[in-house]
Protein backbone atom coordinates (compact mmCIF):
# COMPACT_ATOMS: atom_id res chain seq x y z
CA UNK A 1 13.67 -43.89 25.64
CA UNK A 2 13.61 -40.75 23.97
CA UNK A 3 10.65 -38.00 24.29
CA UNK A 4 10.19 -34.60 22.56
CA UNK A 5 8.47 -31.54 24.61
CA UNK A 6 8.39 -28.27 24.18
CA UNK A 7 9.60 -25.30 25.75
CA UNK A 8 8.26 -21.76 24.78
CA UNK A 9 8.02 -22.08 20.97
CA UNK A 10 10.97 -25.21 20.62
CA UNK A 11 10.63 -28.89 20.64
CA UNK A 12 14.03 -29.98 23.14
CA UNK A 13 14.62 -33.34 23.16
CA UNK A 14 14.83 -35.27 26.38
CA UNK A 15 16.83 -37.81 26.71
CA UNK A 16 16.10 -40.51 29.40
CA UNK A 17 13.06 -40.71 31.07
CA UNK A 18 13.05 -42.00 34.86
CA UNK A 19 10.39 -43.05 37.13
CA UNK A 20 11.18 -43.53 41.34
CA UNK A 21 9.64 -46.71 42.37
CA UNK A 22 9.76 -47.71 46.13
CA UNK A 23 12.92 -45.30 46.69
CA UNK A 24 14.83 -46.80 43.44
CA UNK A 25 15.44 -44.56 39.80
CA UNK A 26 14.33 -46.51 37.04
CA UNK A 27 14.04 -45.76 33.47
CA UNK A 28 10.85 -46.02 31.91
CA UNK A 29 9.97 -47.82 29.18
CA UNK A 30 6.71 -47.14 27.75
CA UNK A 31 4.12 -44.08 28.39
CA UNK A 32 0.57 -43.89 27.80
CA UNK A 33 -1.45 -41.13 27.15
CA UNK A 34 -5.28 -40.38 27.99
CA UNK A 35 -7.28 -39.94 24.53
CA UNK A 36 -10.71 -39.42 25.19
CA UNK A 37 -10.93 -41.62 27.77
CA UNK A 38 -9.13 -44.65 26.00
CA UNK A 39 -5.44 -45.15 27.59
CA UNK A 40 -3.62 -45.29 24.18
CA UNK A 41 0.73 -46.17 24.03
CA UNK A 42 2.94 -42.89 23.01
CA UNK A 43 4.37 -44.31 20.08
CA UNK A 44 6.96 -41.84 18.95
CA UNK A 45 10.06 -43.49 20.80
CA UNK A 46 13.43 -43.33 19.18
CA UNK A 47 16.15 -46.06 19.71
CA UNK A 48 14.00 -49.28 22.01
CA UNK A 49 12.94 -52.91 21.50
CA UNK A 50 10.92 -52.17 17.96
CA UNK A 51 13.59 -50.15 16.64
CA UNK A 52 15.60 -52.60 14.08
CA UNK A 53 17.49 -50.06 12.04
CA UNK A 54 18.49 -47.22 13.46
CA UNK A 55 21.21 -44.82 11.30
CA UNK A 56 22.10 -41.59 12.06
CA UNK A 57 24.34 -41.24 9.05
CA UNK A 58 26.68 -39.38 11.51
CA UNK A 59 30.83 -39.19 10.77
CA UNK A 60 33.45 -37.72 9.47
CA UNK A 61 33.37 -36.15 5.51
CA UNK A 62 33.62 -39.05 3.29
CA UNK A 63 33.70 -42.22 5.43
CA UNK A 64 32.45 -45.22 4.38
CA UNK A 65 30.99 -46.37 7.65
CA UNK A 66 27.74 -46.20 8.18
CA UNK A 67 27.29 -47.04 12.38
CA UNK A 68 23.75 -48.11 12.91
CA UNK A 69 22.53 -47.94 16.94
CA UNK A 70 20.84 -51.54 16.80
CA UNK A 71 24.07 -53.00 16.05
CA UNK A 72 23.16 -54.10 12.91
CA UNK A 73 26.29 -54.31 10.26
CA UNK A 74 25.79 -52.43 7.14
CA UNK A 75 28.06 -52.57 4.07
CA UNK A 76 28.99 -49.95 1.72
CA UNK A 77 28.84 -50.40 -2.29
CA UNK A 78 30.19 -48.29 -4.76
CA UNK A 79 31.50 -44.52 -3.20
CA UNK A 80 28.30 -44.20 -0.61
CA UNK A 81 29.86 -41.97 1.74
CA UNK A 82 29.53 -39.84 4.74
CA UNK A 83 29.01 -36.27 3.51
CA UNK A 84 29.13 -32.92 6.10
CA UNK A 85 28.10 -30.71 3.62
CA UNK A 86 24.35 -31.49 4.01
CA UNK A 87 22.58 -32.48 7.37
CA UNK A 88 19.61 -32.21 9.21
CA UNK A 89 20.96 -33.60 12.29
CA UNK A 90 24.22 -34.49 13.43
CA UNK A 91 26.06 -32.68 10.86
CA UNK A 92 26.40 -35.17 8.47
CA UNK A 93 24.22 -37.14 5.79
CA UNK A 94 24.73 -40.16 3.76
CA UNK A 95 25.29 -38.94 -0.15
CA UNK A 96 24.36 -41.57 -2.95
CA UNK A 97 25.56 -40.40 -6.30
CA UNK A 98 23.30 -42.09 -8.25
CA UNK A 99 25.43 -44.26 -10.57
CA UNK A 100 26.70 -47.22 -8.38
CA UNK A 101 26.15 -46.31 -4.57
CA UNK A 102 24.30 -47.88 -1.96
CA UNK A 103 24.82 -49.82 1.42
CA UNK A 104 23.12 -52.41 2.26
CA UNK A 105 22.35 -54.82 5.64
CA UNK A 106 22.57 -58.75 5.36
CA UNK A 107 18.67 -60.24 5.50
CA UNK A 108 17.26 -61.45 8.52
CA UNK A 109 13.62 -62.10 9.34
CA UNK A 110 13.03 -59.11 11.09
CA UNK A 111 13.58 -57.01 7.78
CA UNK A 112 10.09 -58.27 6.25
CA UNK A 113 7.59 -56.26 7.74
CA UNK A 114 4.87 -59.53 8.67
CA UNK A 115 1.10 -58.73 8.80
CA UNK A 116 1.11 -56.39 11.40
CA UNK A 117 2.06 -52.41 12.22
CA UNK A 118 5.70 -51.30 10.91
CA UNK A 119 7.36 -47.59 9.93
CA UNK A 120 9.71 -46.56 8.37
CA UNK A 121 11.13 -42.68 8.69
CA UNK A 122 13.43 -41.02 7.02
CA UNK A 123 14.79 -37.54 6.04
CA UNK A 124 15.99 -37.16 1.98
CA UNK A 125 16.99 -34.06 -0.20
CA UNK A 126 17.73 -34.57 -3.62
CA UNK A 127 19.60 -32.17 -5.78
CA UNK A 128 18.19 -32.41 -8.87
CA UNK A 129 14.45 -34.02 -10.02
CA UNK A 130 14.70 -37.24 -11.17
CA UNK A 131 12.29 -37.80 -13.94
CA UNK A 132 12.96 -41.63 -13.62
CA UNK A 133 12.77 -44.46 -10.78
CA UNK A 134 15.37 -43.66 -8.01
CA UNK A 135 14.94 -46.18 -4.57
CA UNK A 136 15.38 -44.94 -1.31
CA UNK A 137 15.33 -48.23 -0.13
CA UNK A 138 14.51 -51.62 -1.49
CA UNK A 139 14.30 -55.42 -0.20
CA UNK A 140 13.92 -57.41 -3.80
CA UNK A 141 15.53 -60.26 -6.00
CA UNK A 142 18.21 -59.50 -8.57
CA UNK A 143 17.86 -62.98 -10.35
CA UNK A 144 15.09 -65.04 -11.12
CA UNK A 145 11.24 -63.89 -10.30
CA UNK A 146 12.60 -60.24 -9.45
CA UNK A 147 9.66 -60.24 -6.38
CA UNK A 148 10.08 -57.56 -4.19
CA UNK A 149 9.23 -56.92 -0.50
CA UNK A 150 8.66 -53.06 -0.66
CA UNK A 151 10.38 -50.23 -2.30
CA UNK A 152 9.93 -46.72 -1.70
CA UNK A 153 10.76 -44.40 -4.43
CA UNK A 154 10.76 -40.91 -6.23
CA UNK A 155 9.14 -40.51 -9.33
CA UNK A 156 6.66 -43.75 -10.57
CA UNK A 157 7.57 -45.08 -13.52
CA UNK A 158 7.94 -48.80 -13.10
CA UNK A 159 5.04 -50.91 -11.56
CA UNK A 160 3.44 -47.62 -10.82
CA UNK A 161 -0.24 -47.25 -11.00
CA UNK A 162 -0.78 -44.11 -12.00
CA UNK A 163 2.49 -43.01 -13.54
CA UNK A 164 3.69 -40.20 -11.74
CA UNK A 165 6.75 -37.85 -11.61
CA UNK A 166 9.04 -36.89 -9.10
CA UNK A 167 6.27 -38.39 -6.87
CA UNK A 168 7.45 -40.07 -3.27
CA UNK A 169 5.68 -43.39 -3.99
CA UNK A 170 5.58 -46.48 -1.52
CA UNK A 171 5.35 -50.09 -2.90
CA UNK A 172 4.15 -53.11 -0.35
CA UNK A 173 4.02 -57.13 -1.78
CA UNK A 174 2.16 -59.46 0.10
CA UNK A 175 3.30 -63.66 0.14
CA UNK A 176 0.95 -63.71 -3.00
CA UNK A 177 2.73 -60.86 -4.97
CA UNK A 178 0.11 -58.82 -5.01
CA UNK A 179 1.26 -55.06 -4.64
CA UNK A 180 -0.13 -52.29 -2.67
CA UNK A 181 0.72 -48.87 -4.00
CA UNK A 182 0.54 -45.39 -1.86
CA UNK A 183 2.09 -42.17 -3.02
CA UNK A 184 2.58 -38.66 -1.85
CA UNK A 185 -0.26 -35.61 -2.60
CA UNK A 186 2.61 -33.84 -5.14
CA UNK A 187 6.03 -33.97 -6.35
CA UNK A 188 8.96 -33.20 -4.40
CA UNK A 189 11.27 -29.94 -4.83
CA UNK A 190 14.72 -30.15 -5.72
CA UNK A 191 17.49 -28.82 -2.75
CA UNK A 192 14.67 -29.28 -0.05
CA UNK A 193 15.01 -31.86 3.24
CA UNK A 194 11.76 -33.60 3.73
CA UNK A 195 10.81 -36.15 6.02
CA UNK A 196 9.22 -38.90 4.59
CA UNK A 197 7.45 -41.80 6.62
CA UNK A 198 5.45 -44.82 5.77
CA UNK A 199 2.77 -46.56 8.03
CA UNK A 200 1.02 -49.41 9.01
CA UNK A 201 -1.42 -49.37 11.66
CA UNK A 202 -4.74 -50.94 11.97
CA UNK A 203 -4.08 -52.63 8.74
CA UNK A 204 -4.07 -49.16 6.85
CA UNK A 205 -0.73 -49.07 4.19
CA UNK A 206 -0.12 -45.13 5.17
CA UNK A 207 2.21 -42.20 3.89
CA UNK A 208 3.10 -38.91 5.64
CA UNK A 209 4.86 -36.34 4.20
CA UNK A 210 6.53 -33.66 6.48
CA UNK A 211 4.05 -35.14 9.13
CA UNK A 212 0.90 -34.58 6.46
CA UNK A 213 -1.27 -38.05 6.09
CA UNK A 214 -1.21 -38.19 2.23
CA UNK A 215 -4.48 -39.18 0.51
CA UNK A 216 -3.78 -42.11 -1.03
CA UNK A 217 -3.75 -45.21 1.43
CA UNK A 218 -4.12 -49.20 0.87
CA UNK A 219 -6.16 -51.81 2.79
CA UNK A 220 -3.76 -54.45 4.10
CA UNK A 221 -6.38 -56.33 6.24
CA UNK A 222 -5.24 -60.33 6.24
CA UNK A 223 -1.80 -59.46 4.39
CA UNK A 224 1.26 -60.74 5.30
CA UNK A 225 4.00 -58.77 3.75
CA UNK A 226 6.49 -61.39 1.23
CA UNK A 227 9.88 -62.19 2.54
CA UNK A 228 12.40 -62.19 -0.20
CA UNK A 229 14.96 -63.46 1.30
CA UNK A 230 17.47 -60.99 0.49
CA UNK A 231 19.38 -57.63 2.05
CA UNK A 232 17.86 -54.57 2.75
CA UNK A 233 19.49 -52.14 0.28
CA UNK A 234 19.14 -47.74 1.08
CA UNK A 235 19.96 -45.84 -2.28
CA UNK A 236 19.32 -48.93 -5.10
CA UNK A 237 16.57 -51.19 -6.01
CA UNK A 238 17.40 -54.21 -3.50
CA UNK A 239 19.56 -56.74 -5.24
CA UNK A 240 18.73 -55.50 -8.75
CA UNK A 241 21.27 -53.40 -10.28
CA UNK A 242 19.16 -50.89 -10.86
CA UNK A 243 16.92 -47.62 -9.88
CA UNK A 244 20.20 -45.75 -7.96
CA UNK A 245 19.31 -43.14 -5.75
CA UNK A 246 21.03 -39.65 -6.55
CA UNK A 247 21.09 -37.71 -3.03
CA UNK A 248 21.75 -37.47 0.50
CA UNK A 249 19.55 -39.52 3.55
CA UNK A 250 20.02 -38.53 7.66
CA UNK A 251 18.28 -40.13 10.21
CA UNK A 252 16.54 -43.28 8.82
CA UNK A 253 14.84 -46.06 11.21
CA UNK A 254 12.74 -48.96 10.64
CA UNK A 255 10.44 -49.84 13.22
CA UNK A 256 8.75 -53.63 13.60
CA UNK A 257 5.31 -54.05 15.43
CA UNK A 258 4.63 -50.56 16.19
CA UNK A 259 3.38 -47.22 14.02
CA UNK A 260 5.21 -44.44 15.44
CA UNK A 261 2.41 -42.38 14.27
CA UNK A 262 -1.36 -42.35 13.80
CA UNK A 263 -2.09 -39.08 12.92
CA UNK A 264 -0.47 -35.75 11.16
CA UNK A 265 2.42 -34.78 13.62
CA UNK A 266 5.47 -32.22 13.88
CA UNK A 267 8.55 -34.17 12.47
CA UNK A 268 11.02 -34.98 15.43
CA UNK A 269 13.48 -31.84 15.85
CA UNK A 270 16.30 -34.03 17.22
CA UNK A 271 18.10 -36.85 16.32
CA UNK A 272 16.82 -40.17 17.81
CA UNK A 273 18.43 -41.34 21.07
């Protein structure tokens, strides 16, 4: 499991975490802390069992592999490459251009988020503003009723109550096709790495920004997020061609039955391990 403490003024990242029991070493899997008398699960774990996606975006310039530590396959579309030109760990990023890049991961049931607590986390840096619908990353039809899973986007144009601009903006569909919508406090800034994270945890459809709970949240009590039966696509709007994503994306993870976070936090300052 991986942990974050700190040391002086820096967050070091420790790698394994080993208990002695009865003479023996063994590594430990979960750790709980004391909250006001309530014994409450640390949460902010990188690569273990709720971890389904796990991509450091790591390699050499321009490669078209994209390794993800679950073991999951991904596919590359279009020219989505390895770029070392931009990073936040690792040295390296994945670079969408925009026009026809993306990757994208074969479904499976554990891509639809269910009815209980999921996050997603990412870093992203664009290098210009938008002004229109670019998708991080997408699970939706390309043919036929169009439904989507969730999207999360920059800028809110389409299917975006209120319209905004060069706004982070989170989209959730229940087995009904009702959507939830949350969205950041502001716009984004071009040539800037941000970490961007969405939440579900007690129910509560959550966005942080740079560790910041944004104020916009939705109720997801008795929702059951809809399973579209299709990849889950990073830098294009799921099977639709359409809604490319123009810039670069380190360290993304998807998480399944846990939050991660519950509160405002420092973003990790190491890759996940």
């Amino acid at each position: 499991m991986a942990l974050n403490v700190k040391v002086s003024t820096a967050w070091k990242a420790v790698g394994t975490v080993s208990a002695n029991i009865g003479g023996t070493w063994k590594n430990v899997e979960k750790i709980h802390t004391n909250i006001s008398g309530t014994w409450k699960e640390v949460f902010n774990r990188g690569l273990d069992v709720y971890t389904k996606i796990l991509l450091h975006c790591d390699g050499s310039d321009g490669a078209s592999t994209f390794t993800d530590e679950t073991g999951r396959t991904w596919t590359m579309a279009g020219n989505a490459q390895i770029d070392t030109a931009q990073s936040v760990f690792g040295g390296a990023s994945a670079l969408f251009d925009g026009t026809v890049d993306y990757i994208y991961t074969a479904n499976h049931e554990d891509l639809a988020t269910g009815n209980g607590d999921f996050c997603f986390d990412f870093r992203f840096k664009v290098p210009s503003l938008p002004g229109a619908d670019d998708a991080i990353f997408s699970r939706r039809q390309g043919s036929g009723s169009f439904y989507y899973g969730y999207v999360f986007w920059i800028t809110g144009q389409y299917f975006m109550e209120p319209a905004l601009t060069n706004v982070p903006y989170f989209t959730w569909y229940d087995t009904d096709h009702t959507f939830y919508s949350i969205y950041a406090n502001s716009a984004i800034s071009a040539n800037t790495w941000y970490h961007g994270a969405v939440v579900r945890f007690n129910n509560v459809l959550k966005m942080y920004i740079n560790g910041t709970a944004q104020t916009v949240t939705a109720n997801l009590t008795g929702k059951t997020n809809y399973d579209p039966g299709t990849p889950l696509v990073i830098g294009r709007g799921g099977d639709y061609n359409k809604y490319y994503y123009y810039g670069w994306i380190d360290e993304f993870r998807y998480s399944k039955g846990v939050p991660r976070w519950t509160s405002d936090f420092t973003p990790p300052q190491s890759a996940y391990s």
